[in-house]
Protein backbone atom coordinates (compact mmCIF):
# COMPACT_ATOMS: atom_id res chain seq x y z
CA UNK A 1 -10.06 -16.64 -17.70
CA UNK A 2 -11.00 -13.91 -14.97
CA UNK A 3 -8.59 -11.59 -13.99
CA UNK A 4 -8.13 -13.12 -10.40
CA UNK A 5 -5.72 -15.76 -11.81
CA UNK A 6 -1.84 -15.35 -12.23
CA UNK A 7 -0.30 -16.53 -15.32
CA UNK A 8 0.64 -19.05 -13.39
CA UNK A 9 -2.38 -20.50 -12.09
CA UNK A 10 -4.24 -19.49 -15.31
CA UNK A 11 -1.76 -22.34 -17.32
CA UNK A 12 -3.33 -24.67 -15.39
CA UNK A 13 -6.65 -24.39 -16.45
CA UNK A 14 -7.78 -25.09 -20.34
CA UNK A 15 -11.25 -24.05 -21.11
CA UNK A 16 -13.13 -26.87 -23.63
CA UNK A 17 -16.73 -26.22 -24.66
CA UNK A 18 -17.38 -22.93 -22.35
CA UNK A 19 -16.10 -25.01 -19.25
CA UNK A 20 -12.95 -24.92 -17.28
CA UNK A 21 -10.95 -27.87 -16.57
CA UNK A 22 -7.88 -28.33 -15.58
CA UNK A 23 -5.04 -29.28 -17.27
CA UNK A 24 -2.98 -32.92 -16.97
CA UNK A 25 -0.27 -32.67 -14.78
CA UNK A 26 3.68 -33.73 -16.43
CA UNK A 27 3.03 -37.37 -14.48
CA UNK A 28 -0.87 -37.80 -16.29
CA UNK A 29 0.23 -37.08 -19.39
CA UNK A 30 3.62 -39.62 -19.48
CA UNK A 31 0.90 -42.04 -17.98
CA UNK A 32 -1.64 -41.40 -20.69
CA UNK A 33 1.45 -41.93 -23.36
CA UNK A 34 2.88 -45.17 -21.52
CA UNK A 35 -0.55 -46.70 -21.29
CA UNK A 36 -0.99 -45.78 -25.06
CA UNK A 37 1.95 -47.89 -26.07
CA UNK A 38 1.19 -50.78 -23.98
CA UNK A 39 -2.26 -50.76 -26.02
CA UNK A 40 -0.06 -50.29 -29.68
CA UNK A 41 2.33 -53.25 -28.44
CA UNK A 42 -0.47 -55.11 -27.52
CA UNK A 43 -2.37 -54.73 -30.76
CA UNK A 44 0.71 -55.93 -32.92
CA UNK A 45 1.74 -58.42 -30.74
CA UNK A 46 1.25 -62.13 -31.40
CA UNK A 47 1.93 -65.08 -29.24
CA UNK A 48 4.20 -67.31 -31.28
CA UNK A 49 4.65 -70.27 -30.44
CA UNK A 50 7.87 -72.57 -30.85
CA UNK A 51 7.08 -76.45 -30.95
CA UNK A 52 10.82 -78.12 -31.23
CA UNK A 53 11.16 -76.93 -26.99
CA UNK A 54 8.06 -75.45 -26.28
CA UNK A 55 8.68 -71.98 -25.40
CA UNK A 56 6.11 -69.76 -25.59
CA UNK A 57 7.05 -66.16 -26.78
CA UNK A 58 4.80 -62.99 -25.72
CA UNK A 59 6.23 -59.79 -28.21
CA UNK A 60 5.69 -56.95 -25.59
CA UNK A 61 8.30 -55.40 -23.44
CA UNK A 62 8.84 -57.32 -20.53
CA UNK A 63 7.65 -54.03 -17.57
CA UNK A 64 10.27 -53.35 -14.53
CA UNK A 65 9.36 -53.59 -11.15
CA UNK A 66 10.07 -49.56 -10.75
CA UNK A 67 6.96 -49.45 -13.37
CA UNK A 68 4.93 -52.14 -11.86
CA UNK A 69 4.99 -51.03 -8.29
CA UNK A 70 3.64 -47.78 -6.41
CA UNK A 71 5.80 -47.16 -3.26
CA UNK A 72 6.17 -50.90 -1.68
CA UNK A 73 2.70 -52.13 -1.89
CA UNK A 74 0.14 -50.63 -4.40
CA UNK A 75 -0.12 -52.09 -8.48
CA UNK A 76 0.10 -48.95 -10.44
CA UNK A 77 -2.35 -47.96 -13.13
CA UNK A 78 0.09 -48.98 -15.97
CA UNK A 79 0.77 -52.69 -14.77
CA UNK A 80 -3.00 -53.14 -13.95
CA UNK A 81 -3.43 -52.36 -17.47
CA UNK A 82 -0.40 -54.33 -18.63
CA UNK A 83 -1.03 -57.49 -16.66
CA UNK A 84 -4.58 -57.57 -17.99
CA UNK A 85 -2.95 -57.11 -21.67
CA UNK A 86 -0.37 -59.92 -20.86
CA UNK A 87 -2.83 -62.23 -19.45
CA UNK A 88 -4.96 -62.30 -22.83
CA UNK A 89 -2.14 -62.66 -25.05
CA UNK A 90 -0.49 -66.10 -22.93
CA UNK A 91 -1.31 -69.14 -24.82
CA UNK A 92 -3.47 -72.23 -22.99
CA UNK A 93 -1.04 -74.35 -21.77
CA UNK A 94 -0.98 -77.29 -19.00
CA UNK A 95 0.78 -76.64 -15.81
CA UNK A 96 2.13 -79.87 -14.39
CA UNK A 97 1.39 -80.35 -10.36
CA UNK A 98 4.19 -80.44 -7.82
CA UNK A 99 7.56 -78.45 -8.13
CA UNK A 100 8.17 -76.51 -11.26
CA UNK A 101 11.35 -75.36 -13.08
CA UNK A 102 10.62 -72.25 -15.57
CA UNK A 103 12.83 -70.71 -17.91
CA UNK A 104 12.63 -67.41 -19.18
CA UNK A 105 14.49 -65.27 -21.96
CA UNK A 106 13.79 -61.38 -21.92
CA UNK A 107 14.60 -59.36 -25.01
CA UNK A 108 15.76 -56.01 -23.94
CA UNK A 109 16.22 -52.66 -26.42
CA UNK A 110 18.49 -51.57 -23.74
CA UNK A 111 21.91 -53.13 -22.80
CA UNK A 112 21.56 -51.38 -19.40
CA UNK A 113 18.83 -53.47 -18.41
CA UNK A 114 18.64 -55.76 -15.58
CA UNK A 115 18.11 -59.05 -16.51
CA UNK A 116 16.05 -59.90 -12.96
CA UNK A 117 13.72 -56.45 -13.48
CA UNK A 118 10.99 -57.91 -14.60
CA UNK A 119 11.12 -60.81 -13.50
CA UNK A 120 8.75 -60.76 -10.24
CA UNK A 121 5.85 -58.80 -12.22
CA UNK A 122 5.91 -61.80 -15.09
CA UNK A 123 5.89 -64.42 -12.34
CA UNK A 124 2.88 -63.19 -10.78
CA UNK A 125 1.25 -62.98 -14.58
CA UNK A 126 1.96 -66.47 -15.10
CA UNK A 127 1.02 -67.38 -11.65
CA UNK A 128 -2.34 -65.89 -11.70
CA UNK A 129 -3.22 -67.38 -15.26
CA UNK A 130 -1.86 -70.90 -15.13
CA UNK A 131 -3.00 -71.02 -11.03
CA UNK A 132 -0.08 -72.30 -9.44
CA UNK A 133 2.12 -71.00 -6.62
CA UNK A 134 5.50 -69.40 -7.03
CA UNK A 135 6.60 -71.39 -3.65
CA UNK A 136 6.87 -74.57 -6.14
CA UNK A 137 8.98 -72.89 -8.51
CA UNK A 138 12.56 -74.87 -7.83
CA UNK A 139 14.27 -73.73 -10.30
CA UNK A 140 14.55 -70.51 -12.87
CA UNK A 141 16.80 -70.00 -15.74
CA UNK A 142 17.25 -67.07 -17.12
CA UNK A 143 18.66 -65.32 -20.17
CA UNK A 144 18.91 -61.70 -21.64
CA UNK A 145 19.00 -61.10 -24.72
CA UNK A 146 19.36 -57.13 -26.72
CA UNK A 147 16.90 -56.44 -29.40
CA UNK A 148 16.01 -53.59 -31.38
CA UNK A 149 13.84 -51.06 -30.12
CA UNK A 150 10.13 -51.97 -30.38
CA UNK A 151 10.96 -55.32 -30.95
CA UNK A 152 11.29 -56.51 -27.14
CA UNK A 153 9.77 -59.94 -25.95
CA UNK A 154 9.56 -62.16 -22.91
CA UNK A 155 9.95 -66.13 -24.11
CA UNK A 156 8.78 -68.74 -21.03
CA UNK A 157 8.84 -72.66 -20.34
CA UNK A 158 7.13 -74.09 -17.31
CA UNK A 159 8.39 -77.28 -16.96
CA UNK A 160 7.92 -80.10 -13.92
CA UNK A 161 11.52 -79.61 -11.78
């Protein structure tokens, strides 16, 4: 580091192979981490499958709209990467035409979660994968349940209403 840099300014910088770049801000690296487990829960989940009422369970943590959204109208980085994560893991089902009735069940580590949360970023998931509209949804059911950490899951029936 040259001597025209406070210690201030110098912390920002990190020199790697004779070259200066400059360090990830606070935000980057909690990004970097986030994005890291939503790879780790993606690469243990499994989509299991329950025949007797054909639910269809997805074992990653259902994300919040706070963590989906930038501001009011931008996808951040972390659902982009998320929703394409979701969309491979969701089963091949048959959507029936006309109005639809869906039922979900979120498992939450946290008691202080809101059971509606995520709700908005897993309809458009679905919605994009199984190409229907959310206008013919016409009725939702929905039901929280509290896991243990790690273990949190989204379950999901799409139904004709």
């Amino acid at each position: 580091m040259s001597a025209r840099y406070t210690r201030k300014e110098a912390a920002k910088f990190r020199i790697v192979e004779n070259k200066v770049k400059l360090r990830p801000t606070k935000k980057e690296a909690i990004e970097k981490a986030e994005l890291e487990e939503i790879k780790n829960r993606a690469v243990r989940a499994k989509c299991a499958c329950t025949h007797s009422d054909d639910f269809k369970t997805i074992r990653i943590k259902p994300m919040s709209q706070n963590e989906a959204w930038q501001g009011r109208r931008f996808k951040s980085k972390i659902y982009k990467k998320y929703e394409v994560l979701v969309m491979g893991m969701l089963p091949k089902i048959t959507v029936p035409a006309g109005k639809l009735r869906i039922d979900f069940e979120f498992g939450f580590s946290n008691p202080a979660s809101d059971i509606d949360n995520p709700l908005k970023s897993v309809t458009d998931i679905l919605q994009k994968k199984y190409g229907f509209n959310d206008k013919n949804i016409y009725e939702m059911n929905l039901k929280k349940v509290i896991v243990k950490k790690g273990e949190e899951y989204f379950t999901f029936r799409i139904s004709a209403f």
